[in-house]
Protein backbone atom coordinates (compact mmCIF):
# COMPACT_ATOMS: atom_id res chain seq x y z
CA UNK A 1 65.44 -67.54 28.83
CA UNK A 2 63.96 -70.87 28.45
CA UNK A 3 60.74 -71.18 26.37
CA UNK A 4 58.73 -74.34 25.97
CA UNK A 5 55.86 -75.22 23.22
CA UNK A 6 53.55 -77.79 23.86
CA UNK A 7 50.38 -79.21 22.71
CA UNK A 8 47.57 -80.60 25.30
CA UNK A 9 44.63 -82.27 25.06
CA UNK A 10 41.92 -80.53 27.56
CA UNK A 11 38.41 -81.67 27.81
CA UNK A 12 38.55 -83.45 24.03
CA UNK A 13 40.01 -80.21 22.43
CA UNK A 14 43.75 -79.45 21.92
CA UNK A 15 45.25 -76.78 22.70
CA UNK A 16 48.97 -75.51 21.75
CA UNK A 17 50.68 -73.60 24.75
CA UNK A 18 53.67 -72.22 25.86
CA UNK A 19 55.59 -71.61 29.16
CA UNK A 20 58.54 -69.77 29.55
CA UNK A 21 60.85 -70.55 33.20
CA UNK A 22 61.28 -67.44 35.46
CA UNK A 23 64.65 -67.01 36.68
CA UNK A 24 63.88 -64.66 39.41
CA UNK A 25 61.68 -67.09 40.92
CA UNK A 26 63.13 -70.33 39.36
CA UNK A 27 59.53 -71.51 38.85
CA UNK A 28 57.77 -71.68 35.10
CA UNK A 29 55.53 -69.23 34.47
CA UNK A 30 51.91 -69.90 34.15
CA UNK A 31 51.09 -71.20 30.76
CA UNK A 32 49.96 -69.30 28.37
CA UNK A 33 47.52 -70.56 25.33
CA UNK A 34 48.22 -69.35 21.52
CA UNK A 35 45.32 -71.28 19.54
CA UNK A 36 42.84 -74.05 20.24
CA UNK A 37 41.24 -76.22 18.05
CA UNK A 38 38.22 -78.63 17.63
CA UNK A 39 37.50 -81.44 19.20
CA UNK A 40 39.24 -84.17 17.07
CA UNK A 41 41.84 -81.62 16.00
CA UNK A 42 45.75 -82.47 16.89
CA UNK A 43 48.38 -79.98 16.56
CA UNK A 44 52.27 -81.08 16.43
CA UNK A 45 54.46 -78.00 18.33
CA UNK A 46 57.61 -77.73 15.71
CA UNK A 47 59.24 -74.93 16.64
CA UNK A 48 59.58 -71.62 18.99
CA UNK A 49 61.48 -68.56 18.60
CA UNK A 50 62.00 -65.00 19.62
CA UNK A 51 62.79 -62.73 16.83
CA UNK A 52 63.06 -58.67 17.44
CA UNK A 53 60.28 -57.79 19.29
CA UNK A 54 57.92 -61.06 18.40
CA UNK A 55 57.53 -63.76 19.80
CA UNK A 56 56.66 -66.88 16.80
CA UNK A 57 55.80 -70.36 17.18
CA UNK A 58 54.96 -73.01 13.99
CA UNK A 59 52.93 -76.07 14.45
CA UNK A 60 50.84 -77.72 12.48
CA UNK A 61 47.92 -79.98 12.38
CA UNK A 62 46.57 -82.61 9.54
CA UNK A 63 45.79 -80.24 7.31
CA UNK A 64 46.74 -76.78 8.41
CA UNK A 65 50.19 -74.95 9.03
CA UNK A 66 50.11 -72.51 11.90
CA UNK A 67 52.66 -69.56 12.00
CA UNK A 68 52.05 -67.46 15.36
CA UNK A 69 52.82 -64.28 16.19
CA UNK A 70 53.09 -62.11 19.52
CA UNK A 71 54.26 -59.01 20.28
CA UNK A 72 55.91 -58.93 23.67
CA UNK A 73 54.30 -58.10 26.38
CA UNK A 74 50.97 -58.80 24.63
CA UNK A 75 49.29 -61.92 25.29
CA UNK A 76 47.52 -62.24 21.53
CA UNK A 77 48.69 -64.41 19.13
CA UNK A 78 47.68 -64.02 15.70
CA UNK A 79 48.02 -66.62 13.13
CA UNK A 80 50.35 -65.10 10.29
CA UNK A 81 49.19 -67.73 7.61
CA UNK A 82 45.50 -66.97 7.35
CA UNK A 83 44.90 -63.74 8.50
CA UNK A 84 44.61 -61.04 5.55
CA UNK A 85 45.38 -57.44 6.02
CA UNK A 86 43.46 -54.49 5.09
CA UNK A 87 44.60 -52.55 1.91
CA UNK A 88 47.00 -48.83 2.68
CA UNK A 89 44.91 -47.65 -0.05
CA UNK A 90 43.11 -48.62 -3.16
CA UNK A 91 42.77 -45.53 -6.42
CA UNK A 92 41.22 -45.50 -9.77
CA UNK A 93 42.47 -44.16 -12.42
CA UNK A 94 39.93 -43.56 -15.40
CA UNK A 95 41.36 -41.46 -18.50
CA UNK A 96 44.21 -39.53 -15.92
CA UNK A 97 41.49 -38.98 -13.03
CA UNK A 98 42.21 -40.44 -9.99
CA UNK A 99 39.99 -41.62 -6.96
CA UNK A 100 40.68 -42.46 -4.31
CA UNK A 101 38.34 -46.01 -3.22
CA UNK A 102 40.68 -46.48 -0.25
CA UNK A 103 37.26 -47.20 2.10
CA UNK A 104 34.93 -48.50 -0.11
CA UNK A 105 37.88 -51.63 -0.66
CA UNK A 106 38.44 -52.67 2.87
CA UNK A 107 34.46 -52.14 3.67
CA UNK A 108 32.14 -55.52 3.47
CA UNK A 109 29.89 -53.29 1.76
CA UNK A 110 28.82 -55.58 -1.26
CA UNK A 111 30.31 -53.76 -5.08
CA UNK A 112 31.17 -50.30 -4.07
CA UNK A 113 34.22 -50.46 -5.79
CA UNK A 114 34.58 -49.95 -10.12
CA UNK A 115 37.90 -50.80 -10.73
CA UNK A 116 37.91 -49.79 -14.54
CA UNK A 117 34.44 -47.65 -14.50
CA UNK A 118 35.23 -46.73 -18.64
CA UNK A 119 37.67 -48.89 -19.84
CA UNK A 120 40.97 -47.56 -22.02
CA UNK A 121 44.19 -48.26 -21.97
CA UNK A 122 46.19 -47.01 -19.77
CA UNK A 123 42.95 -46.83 -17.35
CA UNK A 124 44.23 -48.94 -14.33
CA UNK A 125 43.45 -49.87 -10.82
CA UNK A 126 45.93 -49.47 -8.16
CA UNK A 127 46.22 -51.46 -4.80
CA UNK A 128 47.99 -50.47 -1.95
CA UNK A 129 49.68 -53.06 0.23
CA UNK A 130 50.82 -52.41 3.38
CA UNK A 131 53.80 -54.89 2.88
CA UNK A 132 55.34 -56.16 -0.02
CA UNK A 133 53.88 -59.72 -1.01
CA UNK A 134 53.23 -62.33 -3.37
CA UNK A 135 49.54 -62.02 -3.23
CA UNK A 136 46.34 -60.31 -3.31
CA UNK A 137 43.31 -61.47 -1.97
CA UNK A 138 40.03 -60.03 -4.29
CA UNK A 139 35.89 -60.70 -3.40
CA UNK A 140 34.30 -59.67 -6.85
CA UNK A 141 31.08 -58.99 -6.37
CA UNK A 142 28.13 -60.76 -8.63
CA UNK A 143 28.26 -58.17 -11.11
CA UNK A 144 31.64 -59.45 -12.83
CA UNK A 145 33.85 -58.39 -16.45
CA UNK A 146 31.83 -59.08 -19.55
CA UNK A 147 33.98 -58.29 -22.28
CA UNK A 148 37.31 -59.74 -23.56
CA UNK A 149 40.03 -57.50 -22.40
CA UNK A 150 44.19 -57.71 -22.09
CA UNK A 151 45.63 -56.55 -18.93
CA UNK A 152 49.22 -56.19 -17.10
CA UNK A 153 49.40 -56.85 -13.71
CA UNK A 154 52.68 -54.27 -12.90
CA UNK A 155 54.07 -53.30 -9.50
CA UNK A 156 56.47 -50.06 -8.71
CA UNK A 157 59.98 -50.29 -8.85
CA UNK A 158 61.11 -46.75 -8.21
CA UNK A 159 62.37 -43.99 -10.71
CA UNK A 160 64.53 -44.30 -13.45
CA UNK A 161 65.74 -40.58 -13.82
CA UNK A 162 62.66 -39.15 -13.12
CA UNK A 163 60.81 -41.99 -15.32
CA UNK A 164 58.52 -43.99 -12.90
CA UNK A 165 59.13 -48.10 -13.51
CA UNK A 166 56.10 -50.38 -13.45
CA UNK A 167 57.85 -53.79 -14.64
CA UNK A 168 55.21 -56.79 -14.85
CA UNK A 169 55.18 -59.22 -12.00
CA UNK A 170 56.42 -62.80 -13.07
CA UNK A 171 54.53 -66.34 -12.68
CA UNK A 172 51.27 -64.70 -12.24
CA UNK A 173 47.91 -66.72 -11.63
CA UNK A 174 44.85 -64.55 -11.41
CA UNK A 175 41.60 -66.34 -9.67
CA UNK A 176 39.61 -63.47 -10.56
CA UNK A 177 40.59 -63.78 -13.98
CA UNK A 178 40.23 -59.83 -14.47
CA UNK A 179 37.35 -59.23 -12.39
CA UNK A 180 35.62 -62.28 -14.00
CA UNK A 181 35.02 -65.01 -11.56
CA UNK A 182 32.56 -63.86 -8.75
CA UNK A 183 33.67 -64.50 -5.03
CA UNK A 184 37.00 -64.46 -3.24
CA UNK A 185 39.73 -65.15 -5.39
CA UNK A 186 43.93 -64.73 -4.99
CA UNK A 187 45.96 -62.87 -7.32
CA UNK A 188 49.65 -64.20 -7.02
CA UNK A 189 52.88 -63.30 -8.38
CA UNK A 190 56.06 -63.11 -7.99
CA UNK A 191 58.45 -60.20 -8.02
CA UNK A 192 61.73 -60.69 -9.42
CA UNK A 193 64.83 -59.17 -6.32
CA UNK A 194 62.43 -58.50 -3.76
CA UNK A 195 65.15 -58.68 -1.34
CA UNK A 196 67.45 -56.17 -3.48
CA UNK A 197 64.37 -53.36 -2.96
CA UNK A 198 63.06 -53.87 -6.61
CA UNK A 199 59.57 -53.21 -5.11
CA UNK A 200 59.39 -49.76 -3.01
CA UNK A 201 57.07 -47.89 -1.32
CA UNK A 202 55.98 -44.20 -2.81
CA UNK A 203 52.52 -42.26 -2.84
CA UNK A 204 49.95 -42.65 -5.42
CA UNK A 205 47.32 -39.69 -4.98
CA UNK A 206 48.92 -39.03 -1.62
CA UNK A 207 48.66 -42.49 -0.11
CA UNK A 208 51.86 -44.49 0.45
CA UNK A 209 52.32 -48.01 0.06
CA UNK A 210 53.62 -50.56 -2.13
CA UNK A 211 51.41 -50.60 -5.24
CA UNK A 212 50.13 -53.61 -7.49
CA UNK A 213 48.29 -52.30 -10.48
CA UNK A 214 46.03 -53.73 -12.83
CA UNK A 215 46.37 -51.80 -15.96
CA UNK A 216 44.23 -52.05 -18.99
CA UNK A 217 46.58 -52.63 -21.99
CA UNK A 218 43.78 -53.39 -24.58
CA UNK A 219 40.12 -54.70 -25.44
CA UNK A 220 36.14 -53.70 -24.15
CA UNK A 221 34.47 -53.72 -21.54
CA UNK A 222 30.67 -54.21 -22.11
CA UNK A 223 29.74 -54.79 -18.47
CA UNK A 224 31.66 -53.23 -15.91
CA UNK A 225 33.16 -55.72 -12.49
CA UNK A 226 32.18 -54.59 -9.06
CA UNK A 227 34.66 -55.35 -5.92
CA UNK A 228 33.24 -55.84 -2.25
CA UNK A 229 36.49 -55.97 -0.88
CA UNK A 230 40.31 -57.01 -0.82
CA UNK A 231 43.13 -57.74 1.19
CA UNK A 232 46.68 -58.47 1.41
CA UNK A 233 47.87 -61.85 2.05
CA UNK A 234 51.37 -62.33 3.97
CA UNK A 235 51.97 -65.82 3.29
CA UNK A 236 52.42 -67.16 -0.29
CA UNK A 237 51.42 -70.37 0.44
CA UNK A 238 48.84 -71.70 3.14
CA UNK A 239 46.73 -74.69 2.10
CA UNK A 240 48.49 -77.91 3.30
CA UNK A 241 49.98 -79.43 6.77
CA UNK A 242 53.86 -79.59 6.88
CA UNK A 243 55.38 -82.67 8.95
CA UNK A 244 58.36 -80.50 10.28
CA UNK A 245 59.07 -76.57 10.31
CA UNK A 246 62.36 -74.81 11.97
CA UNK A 247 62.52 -70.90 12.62
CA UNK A 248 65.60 -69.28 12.12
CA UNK A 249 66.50 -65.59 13.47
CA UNK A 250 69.40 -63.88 11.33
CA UNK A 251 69.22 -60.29 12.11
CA UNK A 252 66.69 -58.57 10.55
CA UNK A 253 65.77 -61.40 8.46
CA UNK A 254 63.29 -64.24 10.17
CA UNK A 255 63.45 -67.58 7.93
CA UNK A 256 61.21 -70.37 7.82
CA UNK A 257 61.84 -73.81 6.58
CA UNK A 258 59.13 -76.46 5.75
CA UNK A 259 59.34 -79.96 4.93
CA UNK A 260 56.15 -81.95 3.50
CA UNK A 261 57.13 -85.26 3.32
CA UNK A 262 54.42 -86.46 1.19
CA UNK A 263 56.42 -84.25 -1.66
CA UNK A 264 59.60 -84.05 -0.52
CA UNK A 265 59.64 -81.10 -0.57
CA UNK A 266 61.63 -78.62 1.15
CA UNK A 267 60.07 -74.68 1.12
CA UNK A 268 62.09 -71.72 3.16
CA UNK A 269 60.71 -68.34 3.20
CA UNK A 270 61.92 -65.06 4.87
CA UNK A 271 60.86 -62.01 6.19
CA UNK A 272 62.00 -58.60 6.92
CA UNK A 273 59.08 -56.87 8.21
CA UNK A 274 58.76 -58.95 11.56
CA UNK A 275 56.54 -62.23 10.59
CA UNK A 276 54.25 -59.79 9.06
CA UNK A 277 54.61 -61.09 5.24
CA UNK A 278 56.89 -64.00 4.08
CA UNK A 279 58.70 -64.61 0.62
């Protein structure tokens, strides 16, 4: 198969498409739109690939980097860079009891969510991602952490024996700065092996996912944070324009190379979940 990617400018806005030539009929297909923007807005196409089951295409404009994503046969493409994912599950854990806050956290229902409603060590909250990333994506409502507190932000690595290992995560910047700042904030990190399977999935009060924790080492709390809401983030990285990007398909692995030239920078990523989160 032969796939094209192009950008076109259509009544002042631009639109990125792609058209794929038809054997059968030795005609290209009709084209077929993944993302328009505002008037003013230019993309530059980079790169188009099929990978499993997906179909991806990069591009990017002045300031953003688009990574889109099809399934085949569907004709919506999703932009893998800026759209978060709602949380497997989200539990409390206050002095051994566990609750389970799994709706309340992906609701826009404003602080319905105590992650440390008497805090202890050992008290922790866990999130659930569906995927295992490099960040977490918090909206603390306006009733934030008052109270100086020392936390460890931990993720699950499997048994040891039958000894359950939360190691921290490494290089960690907190924007909520423990439940502190109000609004939406990232939490990212790094995990050390991802691709050896040092983060796995397992069940925390019968939900399974991949689990981040929060777990209160030490301090008080003298007014407790409320959450609105939080998501998972599949992209470590989305806030500037690259000048080139190349998609590579390896087997199970999709990689992703960017080059900023204003840096010099060269960033590659991969994936082994389909597109849906990137390392």
């Amino acid at each position: 198969e032969v796939w094209v990617l192009h950008a076109q400018t259509v009544a002042t806005v631009r639109k990125l498409y792609v058209r794929r030539f038809n054997e059968s009929t030795n005609i290209w297909d009709t084209t077929e739109e993944l993302h328009t923007a505002g008037a003013g807005t230019d993309y530059v196409p980079h790169d188009l690939i099929k990978h499993g089951s997906f179909m991806f295409a990069v591009a990017s404009s002045s300031t953003t980097r688009y990574l889109l994503r099809r399934p085949q046969g569907s004709s919506t493409w999703t932009n893998m860079m800026t759209t978060p994912t709602a949380l497997t599950g989200c539990v409390i854990d206050d002095a051994g009891t566990l609750t389970d806050e799994t709706t309340d956290i992906n609701s826009a229902a404003a602080q319905d969510v105590s992650p440390f409603p008497t805090f202890a060590a050992n008290d922790a909250v866990y999130f659930g991602l569906p995927f295992a990333t490099n960040r977490l994506r918090v909206n603390v409502g306006t009733q934030v952490r008052v109270g100086g507190v020392n936390v460890q932000w931990e993720y699950y690595a499997g048994l040891a024996g039958t000894t359950e290992v939360w190691p921290m995560v490494e290089s960690l910047s907190d924007g909520t700065n423990t439940f502190a700042n109000t609004g939406t904030n990232d939490v990212t990190f790094r995990i050390p092996s991802l691709r050896t399977g040092k983060c796995v999935s397992r069940a925390v009060n019968s939900i399974g996912a991949y689990w981040l924790r929060c777990r209160g080492v030490s301090g008080t709390i003298t007014t407790v944070p409320l959450l609105t809401q939080a998501w998972a983030v599949g992209f470590p990285d989305v806030q500037a324009a690259s000048d080139r990007s190349l998609l590579l398909s390896l087997g199970d692995v999709l990689y992703l190379a960017e080059w900023v030239a204003a840096t010099g920078v060269i960033s590659i990523y991969y994936s082994e979940d389909n597109g849906q989160s990137f390392v």
